[in-house]
N, C-alpha and C. Protein backbone atom coordinates (compact mmCIF):
# COMPACT_ATOMS: atom_id res chain seq x y z
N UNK A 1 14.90 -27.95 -12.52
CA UNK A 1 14.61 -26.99 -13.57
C UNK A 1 15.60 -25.83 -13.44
N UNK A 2 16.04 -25.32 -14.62
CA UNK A 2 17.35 -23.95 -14.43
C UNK A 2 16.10 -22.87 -15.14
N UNK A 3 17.23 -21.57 -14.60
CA UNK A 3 16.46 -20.13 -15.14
C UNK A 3 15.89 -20.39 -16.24
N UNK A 4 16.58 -20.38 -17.31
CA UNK A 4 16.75 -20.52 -18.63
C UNK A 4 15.25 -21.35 -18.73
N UNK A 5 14.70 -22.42 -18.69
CA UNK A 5 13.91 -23.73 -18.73
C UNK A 5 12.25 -22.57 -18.19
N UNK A 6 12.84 -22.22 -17.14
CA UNK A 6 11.36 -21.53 -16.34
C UNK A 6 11.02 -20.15 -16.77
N UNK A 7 11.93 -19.61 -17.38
CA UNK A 7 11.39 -18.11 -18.17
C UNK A 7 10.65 -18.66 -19.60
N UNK A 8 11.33 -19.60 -20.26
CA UNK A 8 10.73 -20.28 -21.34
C UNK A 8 9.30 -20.75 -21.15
N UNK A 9 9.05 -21.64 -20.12
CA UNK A 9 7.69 -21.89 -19.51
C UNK A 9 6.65 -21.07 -18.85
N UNK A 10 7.42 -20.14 -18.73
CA UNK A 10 6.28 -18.76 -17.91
C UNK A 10 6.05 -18.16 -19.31
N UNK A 11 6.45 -18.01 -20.55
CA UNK A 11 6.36 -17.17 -21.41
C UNK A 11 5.21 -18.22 -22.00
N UNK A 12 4.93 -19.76 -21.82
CA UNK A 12 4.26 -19.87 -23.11
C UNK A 12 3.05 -20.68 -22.22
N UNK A 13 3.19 -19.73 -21.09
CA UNK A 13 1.85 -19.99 -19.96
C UNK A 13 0.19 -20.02 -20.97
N UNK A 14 -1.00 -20.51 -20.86
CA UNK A 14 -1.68 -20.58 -21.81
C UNK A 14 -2.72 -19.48 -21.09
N UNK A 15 -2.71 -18.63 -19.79
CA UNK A 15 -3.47 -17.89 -19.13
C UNK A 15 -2.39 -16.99 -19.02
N UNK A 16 -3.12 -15.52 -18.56
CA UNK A 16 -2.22 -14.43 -18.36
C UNK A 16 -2.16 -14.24 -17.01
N UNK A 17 -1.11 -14.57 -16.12
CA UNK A 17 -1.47 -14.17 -14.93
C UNK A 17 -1.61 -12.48 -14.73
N UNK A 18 -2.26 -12.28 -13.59
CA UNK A 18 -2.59 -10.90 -12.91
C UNK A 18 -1.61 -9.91 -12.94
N UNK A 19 -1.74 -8.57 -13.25
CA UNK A 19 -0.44 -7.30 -13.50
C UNK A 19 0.31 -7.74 -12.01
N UNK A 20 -0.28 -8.47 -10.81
CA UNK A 20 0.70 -8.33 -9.58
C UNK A 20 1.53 -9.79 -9.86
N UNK A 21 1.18 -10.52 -10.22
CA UNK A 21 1.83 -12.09 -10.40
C UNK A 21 2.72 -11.64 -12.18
N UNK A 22 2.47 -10.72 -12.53
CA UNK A 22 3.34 -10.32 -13.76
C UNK A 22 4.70 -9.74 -13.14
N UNK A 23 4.30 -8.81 -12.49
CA UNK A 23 5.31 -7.70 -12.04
C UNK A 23 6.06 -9.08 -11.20
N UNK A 24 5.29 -9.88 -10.13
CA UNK A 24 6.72 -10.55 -9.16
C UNK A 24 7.58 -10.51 -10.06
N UNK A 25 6.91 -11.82 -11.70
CA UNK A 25 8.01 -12.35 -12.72
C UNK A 25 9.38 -11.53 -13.30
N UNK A 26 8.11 -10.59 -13.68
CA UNK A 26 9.44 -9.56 -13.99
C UNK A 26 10.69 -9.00 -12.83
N UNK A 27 10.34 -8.65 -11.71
CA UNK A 27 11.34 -7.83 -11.17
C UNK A 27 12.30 -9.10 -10.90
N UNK A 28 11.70 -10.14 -10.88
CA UNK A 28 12.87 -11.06 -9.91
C UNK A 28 13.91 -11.50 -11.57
N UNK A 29 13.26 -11.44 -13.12
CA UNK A 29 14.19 -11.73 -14.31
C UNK A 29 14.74 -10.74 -14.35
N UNK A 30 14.49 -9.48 -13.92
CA UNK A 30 15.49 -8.21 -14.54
C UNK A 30 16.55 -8.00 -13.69
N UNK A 31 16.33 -8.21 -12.06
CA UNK A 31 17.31 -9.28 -10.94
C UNK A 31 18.24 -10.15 -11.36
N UNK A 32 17.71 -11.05 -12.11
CA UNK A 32 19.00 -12.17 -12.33
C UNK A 32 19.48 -12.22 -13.23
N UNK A 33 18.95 -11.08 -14.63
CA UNK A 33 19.69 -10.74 -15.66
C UNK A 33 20.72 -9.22 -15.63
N UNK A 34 19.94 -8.65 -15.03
CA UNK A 34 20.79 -7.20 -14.85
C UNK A 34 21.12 -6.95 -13.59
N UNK A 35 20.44 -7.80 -12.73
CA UNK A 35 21.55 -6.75 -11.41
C UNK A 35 20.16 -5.73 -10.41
N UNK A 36 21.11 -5.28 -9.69
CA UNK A 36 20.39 -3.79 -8.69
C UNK A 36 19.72 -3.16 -10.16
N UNK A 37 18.43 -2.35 -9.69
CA UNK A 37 18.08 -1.36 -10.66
C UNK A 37 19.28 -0.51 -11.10
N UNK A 38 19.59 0.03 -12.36
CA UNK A 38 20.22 0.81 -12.80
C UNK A 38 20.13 2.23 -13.53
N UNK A 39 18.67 2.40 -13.79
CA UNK A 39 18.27 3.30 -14.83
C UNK A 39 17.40 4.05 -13.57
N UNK A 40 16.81 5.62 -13.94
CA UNK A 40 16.21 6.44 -12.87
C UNK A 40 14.94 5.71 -13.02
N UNK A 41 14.23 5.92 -11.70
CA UNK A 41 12.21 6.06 -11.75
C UNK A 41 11.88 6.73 -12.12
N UNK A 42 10.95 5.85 -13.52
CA UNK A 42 10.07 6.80 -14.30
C UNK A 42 9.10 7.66 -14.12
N UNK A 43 9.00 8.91 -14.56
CA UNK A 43 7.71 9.97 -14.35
C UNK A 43 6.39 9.30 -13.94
N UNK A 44 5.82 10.14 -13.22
CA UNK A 44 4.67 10.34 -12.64
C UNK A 44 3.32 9.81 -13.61
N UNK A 45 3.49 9.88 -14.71
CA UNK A 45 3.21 9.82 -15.59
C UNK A 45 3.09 8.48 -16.18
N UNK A 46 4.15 7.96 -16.29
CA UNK A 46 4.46 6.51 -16.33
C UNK A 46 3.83 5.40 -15.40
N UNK A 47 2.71 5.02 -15.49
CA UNK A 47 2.54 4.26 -14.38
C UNK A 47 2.73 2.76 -14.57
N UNK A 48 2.90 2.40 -15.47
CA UNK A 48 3.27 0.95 -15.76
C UNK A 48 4.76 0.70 -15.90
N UNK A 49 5.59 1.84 -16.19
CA UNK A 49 6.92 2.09 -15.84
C UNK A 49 7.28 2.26 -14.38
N UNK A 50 6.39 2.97 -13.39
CA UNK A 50 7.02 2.87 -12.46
C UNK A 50 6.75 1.93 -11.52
N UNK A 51 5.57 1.21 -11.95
CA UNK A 51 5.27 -0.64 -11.11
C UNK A 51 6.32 -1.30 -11.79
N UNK A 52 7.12 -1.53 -12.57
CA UNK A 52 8.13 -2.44 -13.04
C UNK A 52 9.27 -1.82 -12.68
N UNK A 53 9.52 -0.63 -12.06
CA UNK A 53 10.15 -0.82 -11.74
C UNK A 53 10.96 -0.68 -10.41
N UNK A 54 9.27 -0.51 -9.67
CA UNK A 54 9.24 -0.18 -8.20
C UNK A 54 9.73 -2.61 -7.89
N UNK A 55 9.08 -3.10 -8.93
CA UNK A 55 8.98 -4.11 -8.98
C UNK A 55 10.17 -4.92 -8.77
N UNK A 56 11.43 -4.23 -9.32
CA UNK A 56 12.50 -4.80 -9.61
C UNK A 56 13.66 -4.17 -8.36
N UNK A 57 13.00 -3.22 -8.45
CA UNK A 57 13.87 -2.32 -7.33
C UNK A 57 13.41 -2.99 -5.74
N UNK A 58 12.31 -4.07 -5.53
CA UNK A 58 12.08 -4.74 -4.53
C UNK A 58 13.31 -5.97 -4.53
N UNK A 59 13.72 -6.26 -5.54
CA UNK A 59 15.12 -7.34 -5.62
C UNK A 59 16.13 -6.80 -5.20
N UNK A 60 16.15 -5.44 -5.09
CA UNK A 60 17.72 -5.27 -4.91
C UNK A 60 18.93 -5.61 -3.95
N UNK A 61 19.97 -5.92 -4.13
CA UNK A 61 20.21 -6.90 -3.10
C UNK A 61 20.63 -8.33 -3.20
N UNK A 62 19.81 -8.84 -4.55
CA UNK A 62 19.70 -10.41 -4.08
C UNK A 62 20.78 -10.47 -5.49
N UNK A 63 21.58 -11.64 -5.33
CA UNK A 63 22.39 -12.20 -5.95
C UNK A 63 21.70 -12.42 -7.61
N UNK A 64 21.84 -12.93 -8.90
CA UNK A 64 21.70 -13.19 -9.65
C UNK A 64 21.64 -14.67 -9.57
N UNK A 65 22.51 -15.48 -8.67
CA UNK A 65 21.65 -16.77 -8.23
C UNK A 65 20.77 -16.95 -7.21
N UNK A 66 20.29 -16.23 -6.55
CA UNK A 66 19.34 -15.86 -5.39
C UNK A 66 18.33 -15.54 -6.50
N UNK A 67 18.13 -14.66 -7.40
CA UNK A 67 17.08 -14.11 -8.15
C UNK A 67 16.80 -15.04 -9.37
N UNK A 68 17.85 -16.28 -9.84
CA UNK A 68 17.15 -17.12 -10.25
C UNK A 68 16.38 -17.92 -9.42
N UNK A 69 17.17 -18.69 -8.69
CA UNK A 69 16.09 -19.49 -7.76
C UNK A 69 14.49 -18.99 -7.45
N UNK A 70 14.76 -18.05 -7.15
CA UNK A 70 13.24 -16.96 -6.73
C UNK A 70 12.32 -17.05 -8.03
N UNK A 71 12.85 -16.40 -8.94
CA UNK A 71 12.26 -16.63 -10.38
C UNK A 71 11.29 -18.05 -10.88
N UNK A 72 12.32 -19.03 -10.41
CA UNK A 72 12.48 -20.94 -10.60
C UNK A 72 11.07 -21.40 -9.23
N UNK A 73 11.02 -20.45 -8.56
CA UNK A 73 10.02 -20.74 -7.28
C UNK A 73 8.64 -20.12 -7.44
N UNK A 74 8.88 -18.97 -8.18
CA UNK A 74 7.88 -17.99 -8.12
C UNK A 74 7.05 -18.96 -9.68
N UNK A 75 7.67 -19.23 -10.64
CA UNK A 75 7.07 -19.86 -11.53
C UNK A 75 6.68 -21.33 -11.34
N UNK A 76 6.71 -22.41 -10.25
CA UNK A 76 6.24 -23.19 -9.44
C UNK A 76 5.31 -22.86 -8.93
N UNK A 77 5.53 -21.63 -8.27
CA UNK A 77 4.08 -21.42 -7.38
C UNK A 77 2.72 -21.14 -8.53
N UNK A 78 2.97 -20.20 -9.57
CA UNK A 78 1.95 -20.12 -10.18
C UNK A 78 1.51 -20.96 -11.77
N UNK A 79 2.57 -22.15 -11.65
CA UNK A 79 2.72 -23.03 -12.95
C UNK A 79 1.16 -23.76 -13.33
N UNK A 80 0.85 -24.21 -11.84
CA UNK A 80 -0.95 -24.93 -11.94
C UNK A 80 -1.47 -24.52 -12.26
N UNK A 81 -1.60 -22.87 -12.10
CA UNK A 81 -2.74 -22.00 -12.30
C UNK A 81 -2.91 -21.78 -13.49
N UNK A 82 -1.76 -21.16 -14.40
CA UNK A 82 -1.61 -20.70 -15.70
C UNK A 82 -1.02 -21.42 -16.73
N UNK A 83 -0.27 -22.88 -16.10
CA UNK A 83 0.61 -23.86 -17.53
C UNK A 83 -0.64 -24.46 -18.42
């Protein structure tokens, strides 16, 4: 299975996984699409802004093929639960 194939399949999951099994998804796609975080941490205020992007800022580091694979694993692990 490639990136591309498993973001498609996590999106048309028929259950919503949990805000913590959301956030893995996200930080490890914004990882293998954009890179290290780039933009500041959002206000205090923001709290769903700053779990996405405390979320993503846990990737930093990992390659864009490191953060697909992860992505490609992380949507394996929770494919039973929610496909």
């Amino acid at each position: 299975m490639d990136f591309h194939t498993a973001t498609e399949k996590a999106k048309a999951f028929t259950k919503r996984p949990t805000d913590e099994e959301f956030l893995e998804f996200y930080g490890l796609y914004k990882q293998a699409t954009v890179g290290d975080v780039n933009v500041e941490r959002p206000g205090a205020l923001d709290l769903k802004g700053k779990a996405k992007w405390d979320s993503w800022n846990k990737h930093k580091g990992l390659s864009k093929a490191e953060a697909e694979k992860a992505y490609i694993a992380t949507y394996e692990k929770y494919a039973p639960k929610y496909a």
